[in-house]
Protein backbone atom coordinates (compact mmCIF):
# COMPACT_ATOMS: atom_id res chain seq x y z
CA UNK A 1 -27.89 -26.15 9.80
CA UNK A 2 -25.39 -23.51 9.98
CA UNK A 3 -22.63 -23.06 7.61
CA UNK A 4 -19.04 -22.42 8.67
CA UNK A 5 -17.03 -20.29 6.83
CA UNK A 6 -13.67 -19.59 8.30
CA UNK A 7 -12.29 -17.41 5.27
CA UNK A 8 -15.11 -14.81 5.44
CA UNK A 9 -14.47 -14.64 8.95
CA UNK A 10 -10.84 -14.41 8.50
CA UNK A 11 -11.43 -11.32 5.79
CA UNK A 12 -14.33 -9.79 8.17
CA UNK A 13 -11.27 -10.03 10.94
CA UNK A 14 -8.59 -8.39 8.58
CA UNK A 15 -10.95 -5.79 7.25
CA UNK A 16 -12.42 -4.60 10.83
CA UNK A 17 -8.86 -5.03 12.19
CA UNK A 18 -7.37 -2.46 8.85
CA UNK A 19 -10.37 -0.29 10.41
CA UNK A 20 -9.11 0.21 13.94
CA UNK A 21 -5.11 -0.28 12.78
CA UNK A 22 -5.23 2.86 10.84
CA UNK A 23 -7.37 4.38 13.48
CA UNK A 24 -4.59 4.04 16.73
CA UNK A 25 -2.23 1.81 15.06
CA UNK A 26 -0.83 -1.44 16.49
CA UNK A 27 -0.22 -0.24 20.26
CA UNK A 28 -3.46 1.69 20.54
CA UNK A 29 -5.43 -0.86 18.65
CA UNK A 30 -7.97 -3.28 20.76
CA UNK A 31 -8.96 -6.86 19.92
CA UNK A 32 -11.97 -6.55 21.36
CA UNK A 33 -13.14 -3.42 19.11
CA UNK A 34 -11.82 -5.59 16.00
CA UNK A 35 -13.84 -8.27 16.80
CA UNK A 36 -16.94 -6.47 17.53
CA UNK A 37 -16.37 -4.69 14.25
CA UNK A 38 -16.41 -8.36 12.46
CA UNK A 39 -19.02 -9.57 14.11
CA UNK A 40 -17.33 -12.42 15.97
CA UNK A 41 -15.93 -13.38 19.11
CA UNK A 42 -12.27 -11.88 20.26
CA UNK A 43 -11.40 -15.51 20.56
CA UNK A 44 -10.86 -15.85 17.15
CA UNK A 45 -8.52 -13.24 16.66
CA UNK A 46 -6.12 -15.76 18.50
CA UNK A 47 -7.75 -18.63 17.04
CA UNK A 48 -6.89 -17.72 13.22
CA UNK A 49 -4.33 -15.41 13.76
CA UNK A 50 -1.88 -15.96 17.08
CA UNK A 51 -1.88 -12.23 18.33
CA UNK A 52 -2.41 -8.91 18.13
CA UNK A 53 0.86 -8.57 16.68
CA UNK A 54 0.35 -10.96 13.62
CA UNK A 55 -3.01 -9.95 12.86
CA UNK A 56 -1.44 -6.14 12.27
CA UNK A 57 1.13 -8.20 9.85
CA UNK A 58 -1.69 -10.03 8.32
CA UNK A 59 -3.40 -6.80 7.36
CA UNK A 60 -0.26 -5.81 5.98
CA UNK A 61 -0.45 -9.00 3.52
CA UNK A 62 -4.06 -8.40 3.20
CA UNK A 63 -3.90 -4.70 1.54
CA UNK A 64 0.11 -5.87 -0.35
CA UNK A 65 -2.88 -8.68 -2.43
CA UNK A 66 -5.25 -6.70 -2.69
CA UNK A 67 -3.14 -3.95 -4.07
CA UNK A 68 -1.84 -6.20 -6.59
CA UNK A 69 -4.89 -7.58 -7.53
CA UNK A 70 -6.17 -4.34 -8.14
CA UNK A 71 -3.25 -1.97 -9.46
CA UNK A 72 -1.51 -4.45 -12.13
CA UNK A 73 2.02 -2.72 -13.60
CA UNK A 74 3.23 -2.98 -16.99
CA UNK A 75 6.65 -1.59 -17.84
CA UNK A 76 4.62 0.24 -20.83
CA UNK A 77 3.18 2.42 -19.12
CA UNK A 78 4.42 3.32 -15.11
CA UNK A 79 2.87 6.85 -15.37
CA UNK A 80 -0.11 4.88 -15.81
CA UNK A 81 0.76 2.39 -12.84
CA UNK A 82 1.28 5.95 -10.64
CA UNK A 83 -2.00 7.27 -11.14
CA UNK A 84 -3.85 4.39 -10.00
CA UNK A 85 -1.89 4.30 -7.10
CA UNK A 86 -2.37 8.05 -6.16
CA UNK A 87 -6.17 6.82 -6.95
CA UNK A 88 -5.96 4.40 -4.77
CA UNK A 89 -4.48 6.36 -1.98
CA UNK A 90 -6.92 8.97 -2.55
CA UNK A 91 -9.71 6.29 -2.36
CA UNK A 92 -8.44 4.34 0.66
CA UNK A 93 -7.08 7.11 2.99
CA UNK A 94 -7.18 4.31 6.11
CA UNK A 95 -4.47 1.96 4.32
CA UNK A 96 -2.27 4.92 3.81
CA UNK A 97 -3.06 5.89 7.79
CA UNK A 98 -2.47 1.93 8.04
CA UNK A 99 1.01 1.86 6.60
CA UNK A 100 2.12 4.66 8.23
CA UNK A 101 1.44 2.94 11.28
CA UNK A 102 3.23 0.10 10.16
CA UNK A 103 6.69 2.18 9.21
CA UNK A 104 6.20 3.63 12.54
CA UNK A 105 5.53 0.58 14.80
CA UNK A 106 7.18 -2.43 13.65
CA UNK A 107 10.71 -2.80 13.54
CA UNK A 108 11.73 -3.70 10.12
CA UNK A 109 14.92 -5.62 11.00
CA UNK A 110 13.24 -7.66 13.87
CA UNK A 111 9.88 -7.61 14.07
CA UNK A 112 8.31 -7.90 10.17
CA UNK A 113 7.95 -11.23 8.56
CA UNK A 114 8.74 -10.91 4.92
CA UNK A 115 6.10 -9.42 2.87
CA UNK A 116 4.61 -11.69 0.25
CA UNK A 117 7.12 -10.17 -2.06
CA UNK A 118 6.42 -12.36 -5.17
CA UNK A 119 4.11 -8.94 -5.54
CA UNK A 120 7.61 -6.86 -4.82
CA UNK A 121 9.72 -8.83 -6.91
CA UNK A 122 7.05 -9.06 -9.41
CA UNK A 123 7.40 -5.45 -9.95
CA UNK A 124 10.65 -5.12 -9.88
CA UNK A 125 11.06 -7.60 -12.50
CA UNK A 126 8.87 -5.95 -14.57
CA UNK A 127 10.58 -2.41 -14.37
CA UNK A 128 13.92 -4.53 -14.94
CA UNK A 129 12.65 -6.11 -18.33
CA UNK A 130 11.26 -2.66 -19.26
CA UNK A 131 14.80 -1.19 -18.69
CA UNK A 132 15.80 -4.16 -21.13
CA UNK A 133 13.38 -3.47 -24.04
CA UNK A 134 14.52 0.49 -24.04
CA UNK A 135 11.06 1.91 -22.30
CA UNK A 136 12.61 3.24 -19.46
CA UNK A 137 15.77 4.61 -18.21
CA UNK A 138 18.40 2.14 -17.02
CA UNK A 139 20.91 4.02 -15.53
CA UNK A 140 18.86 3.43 -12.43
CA UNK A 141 18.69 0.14 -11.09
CA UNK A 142 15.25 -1.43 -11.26
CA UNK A 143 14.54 -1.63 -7.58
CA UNK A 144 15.50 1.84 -6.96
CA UNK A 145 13.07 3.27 -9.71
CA UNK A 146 10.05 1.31 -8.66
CA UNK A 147 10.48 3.13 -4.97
CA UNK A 148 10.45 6.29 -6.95
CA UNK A 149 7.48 5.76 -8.66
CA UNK A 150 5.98 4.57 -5.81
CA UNK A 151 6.83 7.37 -3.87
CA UNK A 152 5.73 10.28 -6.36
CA UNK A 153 2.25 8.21 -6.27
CA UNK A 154 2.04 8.39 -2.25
CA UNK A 155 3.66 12.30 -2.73
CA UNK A 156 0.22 14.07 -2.04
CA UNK A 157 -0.80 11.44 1.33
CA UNK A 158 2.64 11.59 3.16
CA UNK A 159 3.05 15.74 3.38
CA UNK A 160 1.75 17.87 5.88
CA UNK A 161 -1.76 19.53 4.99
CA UNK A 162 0.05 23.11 5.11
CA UNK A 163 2.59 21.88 2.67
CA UNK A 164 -0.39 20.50 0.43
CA UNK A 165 -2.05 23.83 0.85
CA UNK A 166 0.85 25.79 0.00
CA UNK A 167 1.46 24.32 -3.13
CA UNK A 168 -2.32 23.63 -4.23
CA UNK A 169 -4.64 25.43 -1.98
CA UNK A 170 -7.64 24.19 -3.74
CA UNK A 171 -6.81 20.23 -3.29
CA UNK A 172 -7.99 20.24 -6.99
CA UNK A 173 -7.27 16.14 -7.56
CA UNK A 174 -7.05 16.72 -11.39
CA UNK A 175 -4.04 18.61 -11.12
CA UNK A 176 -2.62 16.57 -8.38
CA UNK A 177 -3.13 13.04 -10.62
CA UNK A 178 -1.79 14.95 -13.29
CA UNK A 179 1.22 16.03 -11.93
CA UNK A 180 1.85 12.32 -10.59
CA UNK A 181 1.76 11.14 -14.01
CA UNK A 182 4.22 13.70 -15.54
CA UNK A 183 6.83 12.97 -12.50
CA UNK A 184 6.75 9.68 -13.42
CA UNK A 185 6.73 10.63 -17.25
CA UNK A 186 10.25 12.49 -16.33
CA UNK A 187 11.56 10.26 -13.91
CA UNK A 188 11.23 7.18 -16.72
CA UNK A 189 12.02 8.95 -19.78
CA UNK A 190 14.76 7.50 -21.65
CA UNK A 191 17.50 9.93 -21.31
CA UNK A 192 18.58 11.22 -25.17
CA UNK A 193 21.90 10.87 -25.65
């Protein structure tokens, strides 16, 4: 007798469908190619997930868990939190292509559900109580200095390849991690007064 098992169907679906997303993106991408890539029928796209539309915002919720699952933050150390997200930008090169897609595609006034932002808020609560116990800065709110962290981590995926080249013509990922970590170092430094 056969066993159903509608969640690794469901992750087979999101993972195939993060595939072709960050491939040609929401408007280019095909059901039936996702579903071939999961091994099941294009029927159950619909059947677990409505549309096209909020399978691409699934996947969205998909990579926001796993991320958190996999790059925990502690206000102790956010240079520390920065590096593993450059890592993890340098290891997953399709959910950077896959976001991208996202910023580009979906209108974020209209069309995005909320993200599960207990992750979101998470972080920013943690910055927030870091600001309170006198490990970083505070004379930027929370919110704002968890985008900037988050953005020096992304700063070597979102530039054009000449720009990269230009300032470190021989990719050398050491240096690039390591210049990550002392942005962050600066940017959360406790200003002396």
């Amino acid at each position: 007798m056969r066993v159903r098992d509608p969640d690794s169907k469901k992750r087979r679906l999101l993972t195939a469908a993060l595939t072709e997303f960050a491939a040609h993106g929401l408007s280019g991408g095909r059901i039936d190619a996702i579903a071939k890539g999961a091994g099941c029928s294009s029927g159950l796209v619909y059947t677990y997930f409505g549309s096209k539309e909020r399978l691409f915002d699934a996947v969205l919720a998909f990579i926001a868990e796993s991320a958190v699952a996999g790059m925990p933050i502690t206000g102790d150390d956010l240079p520390g939190y920065a590096e593993k997200l450059h890592q993890g930008n340098q290891d997953h090169p399709e959910v950077v292509r896959f976001v991208t897609w996202y910023q580009l595609e979906r209108d974020p006034g209209t069309d995005t559900p909320p993200m599960p932002d207990d992750t979101v808020k998470h972080k920013i609560d943690v910055v927030r109580q870091a600001q309170k116990d006198g490990l970083v800065r505070d004379d930027i709110p929370a919110p704002t200095l968890l985008l900037a962290v988050q953005a020096i981590a992304r700063m070597w995926t979102t530039h054009p390849r000449s720009t990269l080249d230009a300032i470190d013509p021989t990719a050398d990922r050491q240096l690039r991690r390591e210049a990550v970590r002392a942005a962050v170092q600066a940017l959360v430094a406790v200003p002396v007064s």
